[in-house]
C-alpha atoms as a PDB file:
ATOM      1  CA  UNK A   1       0.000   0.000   0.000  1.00  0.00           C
ATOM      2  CA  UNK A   2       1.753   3.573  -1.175  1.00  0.00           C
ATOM      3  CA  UNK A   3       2.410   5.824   1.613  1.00  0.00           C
ATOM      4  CA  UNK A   4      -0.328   8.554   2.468  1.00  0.00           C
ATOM      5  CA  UNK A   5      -0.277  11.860   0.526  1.00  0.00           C
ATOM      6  CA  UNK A   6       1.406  14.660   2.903  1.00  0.00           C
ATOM      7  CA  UNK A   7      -1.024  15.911   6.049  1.00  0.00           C
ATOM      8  CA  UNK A   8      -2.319  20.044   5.469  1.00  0.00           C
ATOM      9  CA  UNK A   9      -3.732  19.870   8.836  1.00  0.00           C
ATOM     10  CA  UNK A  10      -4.907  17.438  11.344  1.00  0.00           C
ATOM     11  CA  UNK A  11      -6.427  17.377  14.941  1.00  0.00           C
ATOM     12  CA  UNK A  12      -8.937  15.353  17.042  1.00  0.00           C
ATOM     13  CA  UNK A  13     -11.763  15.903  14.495  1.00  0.00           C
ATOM     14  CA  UNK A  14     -10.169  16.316  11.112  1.00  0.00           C
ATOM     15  CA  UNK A  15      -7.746  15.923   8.862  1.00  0.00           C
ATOM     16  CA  UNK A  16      -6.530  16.984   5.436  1.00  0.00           C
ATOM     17  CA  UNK A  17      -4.828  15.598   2.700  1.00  0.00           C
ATOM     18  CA  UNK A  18      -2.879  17.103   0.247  1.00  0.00           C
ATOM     19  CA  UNK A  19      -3.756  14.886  -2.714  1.00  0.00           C
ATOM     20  CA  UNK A  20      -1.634  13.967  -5.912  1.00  0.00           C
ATOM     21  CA  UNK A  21      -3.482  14.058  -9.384  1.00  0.00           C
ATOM     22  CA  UNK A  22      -4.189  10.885 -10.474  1.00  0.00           C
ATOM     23  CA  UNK A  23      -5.244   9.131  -7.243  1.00  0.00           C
ATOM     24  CA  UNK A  24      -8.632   8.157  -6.824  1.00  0.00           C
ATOM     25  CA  UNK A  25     -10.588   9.645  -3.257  1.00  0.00           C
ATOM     26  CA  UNK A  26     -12.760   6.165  -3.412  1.00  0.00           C
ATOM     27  CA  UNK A  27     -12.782   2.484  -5.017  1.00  0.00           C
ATOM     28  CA  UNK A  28     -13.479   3.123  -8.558  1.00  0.00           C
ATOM     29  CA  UNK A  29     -16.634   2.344 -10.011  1.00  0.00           C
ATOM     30  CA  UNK A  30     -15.111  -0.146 -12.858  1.00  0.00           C
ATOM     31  CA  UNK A  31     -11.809  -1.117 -11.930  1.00  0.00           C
ATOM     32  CA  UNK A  32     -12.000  -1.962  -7.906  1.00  0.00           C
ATOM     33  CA  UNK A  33      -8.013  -2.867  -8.141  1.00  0.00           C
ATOM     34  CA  UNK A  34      -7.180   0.874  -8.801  1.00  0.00           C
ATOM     35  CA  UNK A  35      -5.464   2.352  -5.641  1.00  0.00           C
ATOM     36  CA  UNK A  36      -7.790   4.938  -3.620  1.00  0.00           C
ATOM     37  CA  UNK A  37      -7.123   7.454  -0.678  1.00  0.00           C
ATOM     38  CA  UNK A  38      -9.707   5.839   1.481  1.00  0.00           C
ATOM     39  CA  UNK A  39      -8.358   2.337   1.605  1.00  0.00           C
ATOM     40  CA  UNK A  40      -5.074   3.747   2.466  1.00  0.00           C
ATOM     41  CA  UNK A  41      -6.864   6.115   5.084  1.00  0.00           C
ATOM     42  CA  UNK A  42      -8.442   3.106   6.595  1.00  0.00           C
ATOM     43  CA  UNK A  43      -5.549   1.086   6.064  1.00  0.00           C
ATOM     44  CA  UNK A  44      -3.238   3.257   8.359  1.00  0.00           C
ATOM     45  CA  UNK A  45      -5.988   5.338  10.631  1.00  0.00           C
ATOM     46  CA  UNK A  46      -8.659   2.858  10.696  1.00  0.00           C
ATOM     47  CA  UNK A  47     -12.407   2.425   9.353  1.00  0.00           C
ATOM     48  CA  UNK A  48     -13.270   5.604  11.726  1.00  0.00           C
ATOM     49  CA  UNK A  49     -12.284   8.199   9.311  1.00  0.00           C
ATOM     50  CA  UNK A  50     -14.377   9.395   6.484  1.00  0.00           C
ATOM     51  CA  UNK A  51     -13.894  11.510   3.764  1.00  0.00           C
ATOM     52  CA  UNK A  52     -16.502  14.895   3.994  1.00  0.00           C
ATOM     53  CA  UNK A  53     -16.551  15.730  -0.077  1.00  0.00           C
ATOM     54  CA  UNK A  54     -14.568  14.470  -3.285  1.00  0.00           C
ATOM     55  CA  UNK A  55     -12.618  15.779  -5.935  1.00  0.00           C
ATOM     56  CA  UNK A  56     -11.636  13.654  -9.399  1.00  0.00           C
ATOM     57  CA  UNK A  57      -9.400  11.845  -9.515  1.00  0.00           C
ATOM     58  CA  UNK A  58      -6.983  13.726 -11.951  1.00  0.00           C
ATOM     59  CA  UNK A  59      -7.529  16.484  -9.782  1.00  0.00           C
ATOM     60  CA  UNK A  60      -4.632  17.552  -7.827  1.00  0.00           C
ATOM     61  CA  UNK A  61      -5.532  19.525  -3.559  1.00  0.00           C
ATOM     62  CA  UNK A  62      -7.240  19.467  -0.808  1.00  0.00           C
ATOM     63  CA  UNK A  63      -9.178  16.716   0.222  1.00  0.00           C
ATOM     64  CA  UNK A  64     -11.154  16.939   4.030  1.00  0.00           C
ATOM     65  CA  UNK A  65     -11.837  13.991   6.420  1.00  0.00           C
ATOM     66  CA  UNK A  66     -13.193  13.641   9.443  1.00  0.00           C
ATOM     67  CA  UNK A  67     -12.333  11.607  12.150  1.00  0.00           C
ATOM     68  CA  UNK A  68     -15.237  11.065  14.287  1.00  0.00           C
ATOM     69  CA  UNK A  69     -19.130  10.394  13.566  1.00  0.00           C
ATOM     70  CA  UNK A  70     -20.128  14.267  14.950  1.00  0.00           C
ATOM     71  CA  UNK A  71     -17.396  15.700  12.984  1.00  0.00           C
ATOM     72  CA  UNK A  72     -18.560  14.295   9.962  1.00  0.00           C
ATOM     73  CA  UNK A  73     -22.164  15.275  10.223  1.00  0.00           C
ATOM     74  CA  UNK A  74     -21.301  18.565  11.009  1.00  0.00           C
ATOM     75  CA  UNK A  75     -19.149  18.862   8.543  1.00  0.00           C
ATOM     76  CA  UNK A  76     -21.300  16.677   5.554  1.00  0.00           C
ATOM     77  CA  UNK A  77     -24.340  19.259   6.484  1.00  0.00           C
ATOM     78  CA  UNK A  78     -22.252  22.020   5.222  1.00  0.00           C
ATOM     79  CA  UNK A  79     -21.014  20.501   1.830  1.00  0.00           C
ATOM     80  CA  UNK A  80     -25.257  19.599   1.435  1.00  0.00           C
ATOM     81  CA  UNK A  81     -25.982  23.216   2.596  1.00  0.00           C
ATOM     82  CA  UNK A  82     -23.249  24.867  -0.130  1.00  0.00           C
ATOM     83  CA  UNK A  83     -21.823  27.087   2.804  1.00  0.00           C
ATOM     84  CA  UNK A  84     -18.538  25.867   2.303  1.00  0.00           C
ATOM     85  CA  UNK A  85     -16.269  28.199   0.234  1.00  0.00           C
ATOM     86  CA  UNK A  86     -14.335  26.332  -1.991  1.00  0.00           C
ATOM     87  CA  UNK A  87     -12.056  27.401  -4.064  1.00  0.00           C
ATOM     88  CA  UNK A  88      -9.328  25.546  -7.218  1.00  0.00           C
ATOM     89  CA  UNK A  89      -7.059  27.320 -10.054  1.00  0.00           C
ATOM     90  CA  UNK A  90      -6.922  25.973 -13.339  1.00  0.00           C
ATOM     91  CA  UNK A  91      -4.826  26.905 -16.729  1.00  0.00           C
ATOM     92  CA  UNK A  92      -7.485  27.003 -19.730  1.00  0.00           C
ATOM     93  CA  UNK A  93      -6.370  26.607 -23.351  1.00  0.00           C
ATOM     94  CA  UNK A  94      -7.628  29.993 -25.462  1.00  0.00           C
ATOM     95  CA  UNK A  95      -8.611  33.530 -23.123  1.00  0.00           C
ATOM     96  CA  UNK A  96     -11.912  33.933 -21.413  1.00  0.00           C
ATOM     97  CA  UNK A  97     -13.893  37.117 -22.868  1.00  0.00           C
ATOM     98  CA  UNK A  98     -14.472  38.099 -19.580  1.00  0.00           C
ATOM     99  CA  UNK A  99     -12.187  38.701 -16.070  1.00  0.00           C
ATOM    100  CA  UNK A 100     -15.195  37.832 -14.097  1.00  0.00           C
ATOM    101  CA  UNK A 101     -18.042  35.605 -15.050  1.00  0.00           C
ATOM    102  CA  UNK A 102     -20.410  32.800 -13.834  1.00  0.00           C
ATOM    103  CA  UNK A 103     -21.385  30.126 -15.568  1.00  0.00           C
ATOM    104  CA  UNK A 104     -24.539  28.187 -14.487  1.00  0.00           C
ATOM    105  CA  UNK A 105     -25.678  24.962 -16.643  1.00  0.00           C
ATOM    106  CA  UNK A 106     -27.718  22.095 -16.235  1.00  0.00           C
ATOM    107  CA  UNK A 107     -25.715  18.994 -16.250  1.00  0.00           C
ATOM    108  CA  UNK A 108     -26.065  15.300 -16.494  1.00  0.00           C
ATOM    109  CA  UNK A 109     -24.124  12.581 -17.140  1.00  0.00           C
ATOM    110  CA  UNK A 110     -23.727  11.844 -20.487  1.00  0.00           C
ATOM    111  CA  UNK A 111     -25.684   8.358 -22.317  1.00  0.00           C
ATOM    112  CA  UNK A 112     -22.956   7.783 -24.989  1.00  0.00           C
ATOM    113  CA  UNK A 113     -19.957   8.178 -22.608  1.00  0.00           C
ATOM    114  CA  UNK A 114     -20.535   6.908 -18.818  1.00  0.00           C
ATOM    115  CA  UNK A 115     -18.691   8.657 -16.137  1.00  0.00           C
ATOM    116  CA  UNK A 116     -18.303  11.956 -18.211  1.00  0.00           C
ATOM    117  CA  UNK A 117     -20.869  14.532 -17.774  1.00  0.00           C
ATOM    118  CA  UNK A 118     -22.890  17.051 -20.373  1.00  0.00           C
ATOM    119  CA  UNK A 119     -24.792  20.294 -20.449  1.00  0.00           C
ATOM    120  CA  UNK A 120     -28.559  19.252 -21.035  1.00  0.00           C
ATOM    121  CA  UNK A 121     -31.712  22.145 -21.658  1.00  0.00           C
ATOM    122  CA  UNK A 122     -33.504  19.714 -18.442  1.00  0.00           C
ATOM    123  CA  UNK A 123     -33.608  16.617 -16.736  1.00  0.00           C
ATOM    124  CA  UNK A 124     -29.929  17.424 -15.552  1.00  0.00           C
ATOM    125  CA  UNK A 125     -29.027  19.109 -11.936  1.00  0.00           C
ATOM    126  CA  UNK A 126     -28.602  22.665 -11.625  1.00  0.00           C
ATOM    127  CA  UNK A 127     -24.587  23.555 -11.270  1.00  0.00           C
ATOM    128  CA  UNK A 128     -22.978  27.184 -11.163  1.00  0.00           C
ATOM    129  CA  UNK A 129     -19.264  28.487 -10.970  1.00  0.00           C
ATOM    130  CA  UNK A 130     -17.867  31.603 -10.624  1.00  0.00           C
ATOM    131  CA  UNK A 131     -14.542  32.825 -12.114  1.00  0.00           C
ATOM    132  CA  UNK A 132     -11.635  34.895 -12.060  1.00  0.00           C
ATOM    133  CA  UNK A 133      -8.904  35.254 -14.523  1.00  0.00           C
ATOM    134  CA  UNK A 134      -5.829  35.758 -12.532  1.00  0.00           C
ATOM    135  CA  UNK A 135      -3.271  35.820 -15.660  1.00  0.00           C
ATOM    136  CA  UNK A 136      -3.967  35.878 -19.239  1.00  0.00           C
ATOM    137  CA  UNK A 137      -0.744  34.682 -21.178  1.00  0.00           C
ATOM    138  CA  UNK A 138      -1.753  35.602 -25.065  1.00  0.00           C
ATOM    139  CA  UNK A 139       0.541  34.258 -27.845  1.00  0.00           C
ATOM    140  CA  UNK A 140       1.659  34.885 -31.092  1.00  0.00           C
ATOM    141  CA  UNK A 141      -0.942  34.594 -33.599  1.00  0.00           C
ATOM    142  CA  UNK A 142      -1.937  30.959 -34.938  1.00  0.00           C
ATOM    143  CA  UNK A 143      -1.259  29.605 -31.142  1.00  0.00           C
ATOM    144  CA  UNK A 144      -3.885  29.568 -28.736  1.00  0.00           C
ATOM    145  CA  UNK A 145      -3.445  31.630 -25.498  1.00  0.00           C
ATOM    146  CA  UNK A 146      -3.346  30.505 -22.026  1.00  0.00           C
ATOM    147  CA  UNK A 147      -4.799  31.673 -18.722  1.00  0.00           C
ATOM    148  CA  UNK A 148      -4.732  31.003 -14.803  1.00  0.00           C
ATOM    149  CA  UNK A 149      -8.276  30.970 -13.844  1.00  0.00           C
ATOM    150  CA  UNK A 150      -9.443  31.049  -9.653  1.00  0.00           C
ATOM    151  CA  UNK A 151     -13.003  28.736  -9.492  1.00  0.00           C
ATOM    152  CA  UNK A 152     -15.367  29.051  -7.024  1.00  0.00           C
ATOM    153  CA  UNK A 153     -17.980  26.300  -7.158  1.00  0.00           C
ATOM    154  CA  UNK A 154     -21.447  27.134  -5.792  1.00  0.00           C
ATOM    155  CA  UNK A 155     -22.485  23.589  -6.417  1.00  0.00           C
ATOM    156  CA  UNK A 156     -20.817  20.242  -6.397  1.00  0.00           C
ATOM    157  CA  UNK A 157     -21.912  18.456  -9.748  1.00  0.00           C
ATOM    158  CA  UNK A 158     -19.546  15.705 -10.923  1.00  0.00           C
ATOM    159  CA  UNK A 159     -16.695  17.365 -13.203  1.00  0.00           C
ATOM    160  CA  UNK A 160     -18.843  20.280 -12.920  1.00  0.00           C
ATOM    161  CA  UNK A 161     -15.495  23.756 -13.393  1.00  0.00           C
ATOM    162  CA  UNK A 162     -14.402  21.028 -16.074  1.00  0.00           C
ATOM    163  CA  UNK A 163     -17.474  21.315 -18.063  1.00  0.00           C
ATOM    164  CA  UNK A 164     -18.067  24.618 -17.230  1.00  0.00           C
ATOM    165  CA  UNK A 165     -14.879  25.953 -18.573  1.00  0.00           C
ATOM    166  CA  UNK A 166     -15.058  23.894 -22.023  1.00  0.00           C
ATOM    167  CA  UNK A 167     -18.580  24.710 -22.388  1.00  0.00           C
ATOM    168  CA  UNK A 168     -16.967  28.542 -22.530  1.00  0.00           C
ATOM    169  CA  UNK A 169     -14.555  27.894 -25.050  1.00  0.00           C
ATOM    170  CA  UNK A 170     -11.490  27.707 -22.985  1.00  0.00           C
ATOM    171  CA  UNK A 171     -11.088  23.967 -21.766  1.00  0.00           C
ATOM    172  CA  UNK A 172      -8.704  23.503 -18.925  1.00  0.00           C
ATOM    173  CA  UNK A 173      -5.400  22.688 -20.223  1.00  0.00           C
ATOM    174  CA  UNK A 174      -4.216  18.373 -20.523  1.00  0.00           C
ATOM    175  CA  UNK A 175      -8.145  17.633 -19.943  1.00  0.00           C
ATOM    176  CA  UNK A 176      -8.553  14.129 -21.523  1.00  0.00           C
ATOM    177  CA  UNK A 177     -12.404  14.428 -21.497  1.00  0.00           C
ATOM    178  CA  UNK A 178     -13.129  17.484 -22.025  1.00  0.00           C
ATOM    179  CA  UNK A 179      -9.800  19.470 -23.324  1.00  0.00           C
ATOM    180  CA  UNK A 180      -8.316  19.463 -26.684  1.00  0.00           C
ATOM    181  CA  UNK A 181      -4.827  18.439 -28.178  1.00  0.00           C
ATOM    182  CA  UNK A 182      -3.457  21.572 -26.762  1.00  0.00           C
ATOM    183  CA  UNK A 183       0.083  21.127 -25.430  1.00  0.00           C
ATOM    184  CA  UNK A 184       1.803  23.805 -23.116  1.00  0.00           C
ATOM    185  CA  UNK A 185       5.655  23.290 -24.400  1.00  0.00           C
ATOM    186  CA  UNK A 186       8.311  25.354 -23.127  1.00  0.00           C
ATOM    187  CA  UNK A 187       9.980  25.673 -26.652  1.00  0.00           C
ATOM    188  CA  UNK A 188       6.311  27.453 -27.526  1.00  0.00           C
ATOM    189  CA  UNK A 189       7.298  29.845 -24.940  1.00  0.00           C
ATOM    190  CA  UNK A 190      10.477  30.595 -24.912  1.00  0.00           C
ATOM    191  CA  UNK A 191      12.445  31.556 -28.164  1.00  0.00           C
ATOM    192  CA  UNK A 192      15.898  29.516 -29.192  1.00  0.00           C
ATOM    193  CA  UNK A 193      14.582  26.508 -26.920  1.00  0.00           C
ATOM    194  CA  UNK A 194      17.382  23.590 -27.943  1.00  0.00           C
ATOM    195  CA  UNK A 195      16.309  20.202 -26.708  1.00  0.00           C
ATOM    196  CA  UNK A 196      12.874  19.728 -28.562  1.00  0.00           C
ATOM    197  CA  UNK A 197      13.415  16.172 -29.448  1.00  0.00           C
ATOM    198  CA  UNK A 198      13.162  14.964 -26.026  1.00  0.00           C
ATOM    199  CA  UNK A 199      10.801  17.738 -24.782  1.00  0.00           C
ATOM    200  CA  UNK A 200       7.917  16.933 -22.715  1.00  0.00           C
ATOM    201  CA  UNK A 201       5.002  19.153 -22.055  1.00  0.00           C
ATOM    202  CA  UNK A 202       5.499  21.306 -18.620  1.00  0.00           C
ATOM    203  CA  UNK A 203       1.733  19.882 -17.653  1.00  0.00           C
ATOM    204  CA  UNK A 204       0.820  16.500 -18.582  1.00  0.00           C
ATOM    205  CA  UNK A 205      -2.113  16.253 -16.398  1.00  0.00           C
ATOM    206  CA  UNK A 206      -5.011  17.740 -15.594  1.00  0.00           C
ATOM    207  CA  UNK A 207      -4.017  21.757 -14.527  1.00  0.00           C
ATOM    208  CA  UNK A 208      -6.608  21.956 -12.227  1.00  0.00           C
ATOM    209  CA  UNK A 209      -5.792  21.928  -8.449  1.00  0.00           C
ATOM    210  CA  UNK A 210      -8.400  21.887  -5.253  1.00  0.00           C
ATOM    211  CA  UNK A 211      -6.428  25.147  -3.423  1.00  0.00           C
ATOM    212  CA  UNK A 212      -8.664  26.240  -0.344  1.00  0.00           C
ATOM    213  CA  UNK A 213     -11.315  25.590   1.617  1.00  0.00           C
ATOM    214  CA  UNK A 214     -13.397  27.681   4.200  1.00  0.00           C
ATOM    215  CA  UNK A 215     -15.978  25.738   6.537  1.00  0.00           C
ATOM    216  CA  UNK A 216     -17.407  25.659  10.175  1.00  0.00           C
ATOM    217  CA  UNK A 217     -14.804  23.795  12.269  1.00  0.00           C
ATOM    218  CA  UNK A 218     -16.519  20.914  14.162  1.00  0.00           C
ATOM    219  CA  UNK A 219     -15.000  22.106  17.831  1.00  0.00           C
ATOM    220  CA  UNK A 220     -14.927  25.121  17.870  1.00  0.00           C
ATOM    221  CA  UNK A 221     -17.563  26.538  15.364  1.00  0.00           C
ATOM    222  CA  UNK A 222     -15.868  29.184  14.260  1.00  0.00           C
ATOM    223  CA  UNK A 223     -14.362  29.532  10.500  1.00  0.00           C
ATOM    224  CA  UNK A 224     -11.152  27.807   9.244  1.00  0.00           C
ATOM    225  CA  UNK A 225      -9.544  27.820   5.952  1.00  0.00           C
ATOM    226  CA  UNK A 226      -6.948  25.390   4.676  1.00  0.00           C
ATOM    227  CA  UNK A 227      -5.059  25.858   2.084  1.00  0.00           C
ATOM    228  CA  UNK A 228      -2.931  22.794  -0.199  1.00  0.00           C
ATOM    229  CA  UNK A 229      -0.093  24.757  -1.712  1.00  0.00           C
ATOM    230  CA  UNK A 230       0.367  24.489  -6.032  1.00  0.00           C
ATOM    231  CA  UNK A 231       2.285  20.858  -7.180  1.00  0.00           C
ATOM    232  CA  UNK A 232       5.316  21.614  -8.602  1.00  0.00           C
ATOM    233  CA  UNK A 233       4.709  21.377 -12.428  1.00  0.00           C
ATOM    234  CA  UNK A 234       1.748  23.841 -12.021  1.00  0.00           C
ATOM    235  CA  UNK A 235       3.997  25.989 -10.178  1.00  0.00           C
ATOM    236  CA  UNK A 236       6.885  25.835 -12.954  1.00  0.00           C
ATOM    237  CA  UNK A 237       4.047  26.271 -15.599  1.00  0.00           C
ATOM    238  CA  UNK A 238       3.130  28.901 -14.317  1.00  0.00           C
ATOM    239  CA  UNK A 239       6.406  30.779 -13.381  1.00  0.00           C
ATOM    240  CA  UNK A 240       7.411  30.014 -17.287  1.00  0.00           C
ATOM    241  CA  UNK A 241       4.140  31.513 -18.583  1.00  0.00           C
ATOM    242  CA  UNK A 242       4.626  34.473 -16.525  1.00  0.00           C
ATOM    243  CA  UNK A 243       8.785  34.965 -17.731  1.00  0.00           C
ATOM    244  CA  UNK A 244       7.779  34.769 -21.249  1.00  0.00           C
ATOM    245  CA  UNK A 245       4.870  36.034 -22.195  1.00  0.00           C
ATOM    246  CA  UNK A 246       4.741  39.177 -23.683  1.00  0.00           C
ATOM    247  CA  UNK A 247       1.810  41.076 -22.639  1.00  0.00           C
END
């Protein structure tokens, strides 16, 4: 069993995981032998600790659990109530027309492809997201831009800021679903680049990363925020797209 991802907080209620992209929060729904946080939760803290609220898999941040039964209502009854701030950062392929906007679909998952999710007219659940553009990194003509975009679910659909942001035009950047064939490459970026041949692209993955949360604590009732610091290749994407961009 792989060790834990690193501990963002932790007392005699809760604790908080800073998770890696590409690990699942629970068993997955078609292949049971693909490694989860839970089973390695229960695995080293016991079957007492339960996670509050999810976050895909191939997205990187915070993740909550509770430790004890009161903890976790209190907590659950603020996910179900929407009074929990949460916040992510993204990098979309192409520029939103806007520096502020909210996008508010109905969604449901989608017939022809199980497990991904689609905007529908009805029949779907209401979802809304509110945005910020943070940094818009434009680039010469004939290559799409880039921007770091802060996302502040309302609701808590199923790849809900991943629809939401293709469904705008700009998809987030090394989305499998949802994204396009979009590569961010630092010989794009940065002019006389040598080493091509063996380049990879700076993000691989999904850029989108769970970064903060705000909620009730269980204790003491008063408001806490936790915060799961940027991975590494989202930070060096971003410090590249900020060096060499002309604006």
């Amino acid at each position: 069993m792989p060790a834990l991802p690193p501990v963002i907080f932790e007392d005699e209620s809760l604790i908080a995981f800073d998770k890696p992209s590409g690990l699942l929060i629970a068993p997955d729904r078609w292949d049971k032998s693909r490694a989860n946080l839970m089973d390695m939760v229960h695995e080293k803290m016991g079957h007492g600790v339960a996670n509050v609220h999810r976050i895909d898999a191939d997205t990187s941040g915070l993740v909550l659990c509770a430790k004890t039964k009161p903890a976790l209502d209190f907590l659950s009854g603020q996910f179900q109530s929407k009074t929990v701030g949460k916040v992510y950062e993204a990098l979309t392929v192409g520029l939103p027309a806007q520096d502020e906007f909210t996008v508010d679909f109905v969604l449901k998952e989608d017939d022809a492809k199980p497990g991904r999710m689609c905007v529908v007219k009805k029949h779907g659940k209401a979802s809304v997201t509110d945005f910020r553009v943070l940094a818009r990194f434009p680039q010469p003509a004939g290559r799409p831009g880039f921007a770091h975009v802060e996302c502040r679910p309302q609701t808590g659909r199923t790849h809900q800021i991943r629809v939401h942001l293709a469904a705008s035009g700009t998809p987030i950047l090394s989305d499998p679903f949802y994204g396009n064939e979009t590569q961010l490459l630092l010989s794009d970026l940065k002019r006389g680049y040598k080493g091509r041949d063996e380049e990879r692209p700076l993000i691989t993955r999904l850029a989108l990363h769970a970064a903060a949360l705000t909620f009730k604590h269980p204790l003491t009732r008063e408001p806490a925020t936790l915060h799961a610091p940027r991975p590494q290749d989202f930070e060096v994407a971003l410090k590249y797209l900020h060096k060499f961009t002309r604006r």
